[in-house]
Structure formats: structure tokens, C-alpha cells
N, C-alpha and C. Protein backbone atom coordinates (compact mmCIF):
# COMPACT_ATOMS: atom_id res chain seq x y z
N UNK A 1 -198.13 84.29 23.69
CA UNK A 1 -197.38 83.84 24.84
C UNK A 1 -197.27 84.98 25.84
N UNK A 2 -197.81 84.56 27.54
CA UNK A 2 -197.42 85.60 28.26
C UNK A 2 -195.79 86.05 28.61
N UNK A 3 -195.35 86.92 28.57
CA UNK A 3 -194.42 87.65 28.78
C UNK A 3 -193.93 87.49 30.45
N UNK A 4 -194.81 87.24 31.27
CA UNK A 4 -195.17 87.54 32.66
C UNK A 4 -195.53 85.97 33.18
N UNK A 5 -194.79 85.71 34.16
CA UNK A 5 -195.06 84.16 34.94
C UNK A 5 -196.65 84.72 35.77
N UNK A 6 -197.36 83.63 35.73
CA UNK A 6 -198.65 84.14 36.40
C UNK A 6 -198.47 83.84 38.03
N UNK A 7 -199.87 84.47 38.50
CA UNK A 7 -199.71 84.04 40.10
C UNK A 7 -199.89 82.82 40.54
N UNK A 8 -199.40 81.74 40.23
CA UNK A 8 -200.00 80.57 40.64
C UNK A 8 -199.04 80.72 42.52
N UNK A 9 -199.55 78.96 42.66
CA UNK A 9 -199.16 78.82 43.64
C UNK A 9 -197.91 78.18 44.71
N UNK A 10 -197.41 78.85 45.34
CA UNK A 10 -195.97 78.02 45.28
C UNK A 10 -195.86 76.86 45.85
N UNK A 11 -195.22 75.79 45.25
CA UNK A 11 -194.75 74.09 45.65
C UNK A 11 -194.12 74.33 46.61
N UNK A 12 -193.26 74.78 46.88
CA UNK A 12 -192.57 74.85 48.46
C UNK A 12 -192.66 75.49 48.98
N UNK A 13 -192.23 75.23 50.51
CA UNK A 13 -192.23 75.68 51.36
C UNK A 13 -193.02 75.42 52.81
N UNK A 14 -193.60 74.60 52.54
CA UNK A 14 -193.77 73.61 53.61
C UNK A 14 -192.95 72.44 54.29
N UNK A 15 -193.14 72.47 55.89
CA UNK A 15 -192.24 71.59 56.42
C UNK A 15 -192.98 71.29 57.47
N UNK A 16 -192.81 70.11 58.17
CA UNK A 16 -193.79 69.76 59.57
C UNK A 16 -192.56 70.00 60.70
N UNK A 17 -192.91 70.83 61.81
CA UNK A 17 -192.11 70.53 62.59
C UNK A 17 -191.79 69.70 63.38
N UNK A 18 -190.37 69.13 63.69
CA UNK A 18 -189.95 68.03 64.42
C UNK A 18 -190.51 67.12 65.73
N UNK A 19 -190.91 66.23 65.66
CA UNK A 19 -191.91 65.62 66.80
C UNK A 19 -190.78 65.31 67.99
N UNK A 20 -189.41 65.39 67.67
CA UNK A 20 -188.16 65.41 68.77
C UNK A 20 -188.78 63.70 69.63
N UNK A 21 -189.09 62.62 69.05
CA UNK A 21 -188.91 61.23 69.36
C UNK A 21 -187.83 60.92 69.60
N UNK A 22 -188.48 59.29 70.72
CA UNK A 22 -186.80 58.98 70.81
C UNK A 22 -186.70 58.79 72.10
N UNK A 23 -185.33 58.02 72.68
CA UNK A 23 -185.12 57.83 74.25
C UNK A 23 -185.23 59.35 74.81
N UNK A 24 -185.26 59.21 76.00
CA UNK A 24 -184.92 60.94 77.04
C UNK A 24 -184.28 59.92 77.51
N UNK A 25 -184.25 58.77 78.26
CA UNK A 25 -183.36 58.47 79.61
C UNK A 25 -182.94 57.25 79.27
N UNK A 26 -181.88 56.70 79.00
CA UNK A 26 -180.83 55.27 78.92
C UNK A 26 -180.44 54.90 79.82
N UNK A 27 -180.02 53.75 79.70
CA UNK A 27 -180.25 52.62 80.58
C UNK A 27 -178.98 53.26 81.39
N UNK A 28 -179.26 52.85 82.41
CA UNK A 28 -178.10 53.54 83.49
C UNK A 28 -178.40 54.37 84.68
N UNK A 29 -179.37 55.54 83.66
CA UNK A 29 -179.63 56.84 84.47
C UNK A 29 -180.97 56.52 85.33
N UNK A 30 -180.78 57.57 85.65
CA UNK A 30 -181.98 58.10 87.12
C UNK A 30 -182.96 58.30 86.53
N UNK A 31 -184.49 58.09 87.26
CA UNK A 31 -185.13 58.48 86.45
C UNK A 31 -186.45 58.70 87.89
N UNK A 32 -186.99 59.57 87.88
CA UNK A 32 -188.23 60.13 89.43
C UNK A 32 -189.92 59.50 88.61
N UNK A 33 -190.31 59.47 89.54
CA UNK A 33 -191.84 58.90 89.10
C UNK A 33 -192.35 60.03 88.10
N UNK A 34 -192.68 59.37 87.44
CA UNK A 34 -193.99 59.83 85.87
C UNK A 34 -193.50 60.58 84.78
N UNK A 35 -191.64 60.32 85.47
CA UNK A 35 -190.90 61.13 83.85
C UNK A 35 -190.77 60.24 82.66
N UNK A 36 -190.53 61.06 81.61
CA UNK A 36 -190.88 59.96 80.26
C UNK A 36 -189.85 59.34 80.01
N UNK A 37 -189.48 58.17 79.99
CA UNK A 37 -188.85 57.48 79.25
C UNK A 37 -188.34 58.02 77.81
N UNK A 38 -188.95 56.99 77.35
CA UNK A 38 -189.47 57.20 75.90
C UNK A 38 -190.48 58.00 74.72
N UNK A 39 -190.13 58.60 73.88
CA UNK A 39 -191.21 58.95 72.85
C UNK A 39 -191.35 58.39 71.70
N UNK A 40 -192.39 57.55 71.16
CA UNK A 40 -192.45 56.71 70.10
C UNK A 40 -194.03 56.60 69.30
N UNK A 41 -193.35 56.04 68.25
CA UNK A 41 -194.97 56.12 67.33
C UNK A 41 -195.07 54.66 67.35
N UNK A 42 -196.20 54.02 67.96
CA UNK A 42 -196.38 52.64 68.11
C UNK A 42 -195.73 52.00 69.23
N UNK A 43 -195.64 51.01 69.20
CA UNK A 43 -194.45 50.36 70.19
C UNK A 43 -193.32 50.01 69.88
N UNK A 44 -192.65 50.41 69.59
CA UNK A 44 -190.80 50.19 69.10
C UNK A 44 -190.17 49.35 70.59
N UNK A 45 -190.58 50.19 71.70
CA UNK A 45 -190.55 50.04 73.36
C UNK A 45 -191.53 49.08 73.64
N UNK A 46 -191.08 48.35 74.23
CA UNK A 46 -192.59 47.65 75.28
C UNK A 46 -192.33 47.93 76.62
N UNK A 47 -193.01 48.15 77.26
CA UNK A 47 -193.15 48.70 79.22
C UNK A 47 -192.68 47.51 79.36
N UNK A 48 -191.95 46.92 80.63
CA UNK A 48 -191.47 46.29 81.27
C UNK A 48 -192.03 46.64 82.68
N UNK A 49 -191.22 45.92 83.88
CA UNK A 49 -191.28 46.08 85.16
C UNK A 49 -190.77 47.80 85.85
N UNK A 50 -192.17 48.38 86.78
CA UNK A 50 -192.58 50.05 87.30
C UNK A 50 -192.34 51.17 85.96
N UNK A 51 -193.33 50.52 84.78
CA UNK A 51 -193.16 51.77 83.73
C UNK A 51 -194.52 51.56 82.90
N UNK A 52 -195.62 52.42 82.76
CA UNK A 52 -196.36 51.96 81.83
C UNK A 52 -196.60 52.41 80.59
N UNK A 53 -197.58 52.09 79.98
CA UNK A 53 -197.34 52.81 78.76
C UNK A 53 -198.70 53.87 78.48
N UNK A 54 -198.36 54.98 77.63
CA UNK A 54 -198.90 56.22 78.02
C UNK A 54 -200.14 56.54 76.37
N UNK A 55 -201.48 56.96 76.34
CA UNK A 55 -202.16 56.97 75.53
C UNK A 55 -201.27 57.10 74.14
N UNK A 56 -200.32 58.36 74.10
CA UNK A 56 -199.64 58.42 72.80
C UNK A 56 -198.92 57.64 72.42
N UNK A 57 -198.32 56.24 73.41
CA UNK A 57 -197.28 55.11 73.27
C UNK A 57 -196.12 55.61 74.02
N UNK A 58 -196.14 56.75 74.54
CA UNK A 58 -195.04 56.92 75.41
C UNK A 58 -194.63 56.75 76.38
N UNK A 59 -193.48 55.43 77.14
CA UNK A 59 -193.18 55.07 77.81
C UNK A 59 -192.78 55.88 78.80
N UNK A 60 -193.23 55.76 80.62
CA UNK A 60 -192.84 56.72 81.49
C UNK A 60 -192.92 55.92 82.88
N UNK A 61 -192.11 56.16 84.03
CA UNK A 61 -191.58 55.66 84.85
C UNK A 61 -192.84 55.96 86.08
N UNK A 62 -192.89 54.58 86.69
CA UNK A 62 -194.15 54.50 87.92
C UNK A 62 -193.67 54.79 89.41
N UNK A 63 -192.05 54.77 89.26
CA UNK A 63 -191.17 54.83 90.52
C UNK A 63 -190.21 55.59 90.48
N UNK A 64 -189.42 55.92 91.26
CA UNK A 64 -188.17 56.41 90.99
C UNK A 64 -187.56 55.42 91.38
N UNK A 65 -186.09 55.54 90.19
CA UNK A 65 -185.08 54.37 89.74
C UNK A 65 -184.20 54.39 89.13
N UNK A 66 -183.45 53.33 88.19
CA UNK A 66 -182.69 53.42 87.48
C UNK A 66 -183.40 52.68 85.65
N UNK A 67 -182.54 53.33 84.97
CA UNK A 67 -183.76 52.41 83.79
C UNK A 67 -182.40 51.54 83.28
N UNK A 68 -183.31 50.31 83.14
CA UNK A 68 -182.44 49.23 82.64
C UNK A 68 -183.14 48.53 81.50
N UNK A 69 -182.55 47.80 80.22
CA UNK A 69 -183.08 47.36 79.32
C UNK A 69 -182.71 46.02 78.95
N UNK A 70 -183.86 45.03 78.67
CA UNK A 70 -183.69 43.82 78.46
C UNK A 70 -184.72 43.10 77.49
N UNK A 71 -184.52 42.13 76.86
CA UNK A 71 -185.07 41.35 75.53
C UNK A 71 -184.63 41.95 74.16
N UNK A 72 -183.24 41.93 74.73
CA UNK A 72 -182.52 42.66 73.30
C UNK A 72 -182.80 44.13 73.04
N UNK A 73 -182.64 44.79 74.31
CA UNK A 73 -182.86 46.35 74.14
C UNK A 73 -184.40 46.58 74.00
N UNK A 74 -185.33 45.76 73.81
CA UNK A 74 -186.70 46.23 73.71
C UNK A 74 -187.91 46.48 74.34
N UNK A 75 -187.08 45.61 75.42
CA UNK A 75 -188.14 45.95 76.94
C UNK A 75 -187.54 47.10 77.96
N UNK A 76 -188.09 48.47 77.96
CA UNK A 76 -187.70 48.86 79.50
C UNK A 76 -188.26 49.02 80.45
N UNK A 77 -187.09 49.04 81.58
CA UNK A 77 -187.82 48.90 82.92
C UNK A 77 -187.34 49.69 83.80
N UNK A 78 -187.61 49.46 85.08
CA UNK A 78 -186.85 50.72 86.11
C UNK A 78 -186.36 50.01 87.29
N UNK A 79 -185.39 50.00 87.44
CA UNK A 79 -185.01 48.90 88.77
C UNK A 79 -185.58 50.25 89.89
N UNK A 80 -186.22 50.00 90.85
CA UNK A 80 -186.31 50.99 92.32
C UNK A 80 -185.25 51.15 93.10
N UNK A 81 -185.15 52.26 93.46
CA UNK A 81 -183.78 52.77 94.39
C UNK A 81 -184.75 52.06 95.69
N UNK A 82 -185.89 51.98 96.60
CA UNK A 82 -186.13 51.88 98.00
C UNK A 82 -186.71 50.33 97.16
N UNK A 83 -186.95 49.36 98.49
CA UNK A 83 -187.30 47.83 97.87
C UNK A 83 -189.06 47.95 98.44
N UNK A 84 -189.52 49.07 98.99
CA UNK A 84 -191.20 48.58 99.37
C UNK A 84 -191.72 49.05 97.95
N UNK A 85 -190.78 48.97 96.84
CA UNK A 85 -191.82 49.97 95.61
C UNK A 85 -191.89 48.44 95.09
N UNK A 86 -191.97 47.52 95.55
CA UNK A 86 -192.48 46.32 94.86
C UNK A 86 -193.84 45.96 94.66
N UNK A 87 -194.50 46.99 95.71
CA UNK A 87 -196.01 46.47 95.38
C UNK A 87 -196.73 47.49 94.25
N UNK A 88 -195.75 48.01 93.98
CA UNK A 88 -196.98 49.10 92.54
C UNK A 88 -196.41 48.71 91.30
N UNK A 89 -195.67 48.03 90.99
CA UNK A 89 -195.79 47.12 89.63
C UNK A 89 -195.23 45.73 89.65
């Protein structure tokens, strides 16, 4: 019997760091053209009206506005502060 623990290799100590998902901006607030909404894996969010959705699934604003949420919290959207931003979404 060895006397001596050998060198193997250690089980811990690995951790992934935090992907920080999740709203940035609730319904209420301000929000300027092409800031992110949302960060999500998949669609949890679906784009709604002046917001599209972004290669990684991350929802982000086409106007500046207010973000408001509807279909039971799962659609967001951006109401426009000026009314000619009707023709870009």
C-alpha cells in the first residue's frame, strides 16, 4: 500500500462563467434605438411591434421608446416617443 496519495487529477474546480441573461429594460422604461432588450437562450421573448430579434435570440429595440409587454408578458414591444416611427416596423 502507497503511503503517499498519487498525482492524479483534480475533480474540482471548474466553473463556467455567468452568461448575466435576462431582461436589461422592463416594461415602463426608456429605451434608444438598437439597445438590448432582452438576453435569452431560445425564445422565452418573442419580438413584437419596433424590436427585432437578434442572431443570438436577443431581443433589441428598432426605435426609441418605451417597452411595453403583452400576450401574457411574452411579447415585447416598444411604443415610439415621435408618431412618423410608424413606418419602420
Amino acid at each position: 500500500m502507497a503511503h503517499k496519495k498519487g498525482q492524479g487529477s483534480v475533480k474540482n474546480g471548474r466553473d463556467s462563467q455567468p452568461k448575466r441573461r435576462g431582461l436589461k429594460a422592463y416594461g415602463g422604461q426608456s429605451v434608444t434605438t438598437g439597445s438590448i432588450i432582452v438576453t435569452q437562450c431560445g425564445t422565452k421573448f418573442s419580438p413584437g411591434r419596433f424590436v427585432r430579434l437578434a442572431k443570438n435570440c436577443s431581443i433589441f429595440a428598432l426605435v426609441d421608446g418605451t417597452v411595453y409587454f403583452d400576450q401574457g408578458g411574452k411579447r415585447i414591444n416598444v411604443k415610439p416617443f415621435d408618431a412618423t416611427a410608424t413606418a419602420v416596423g
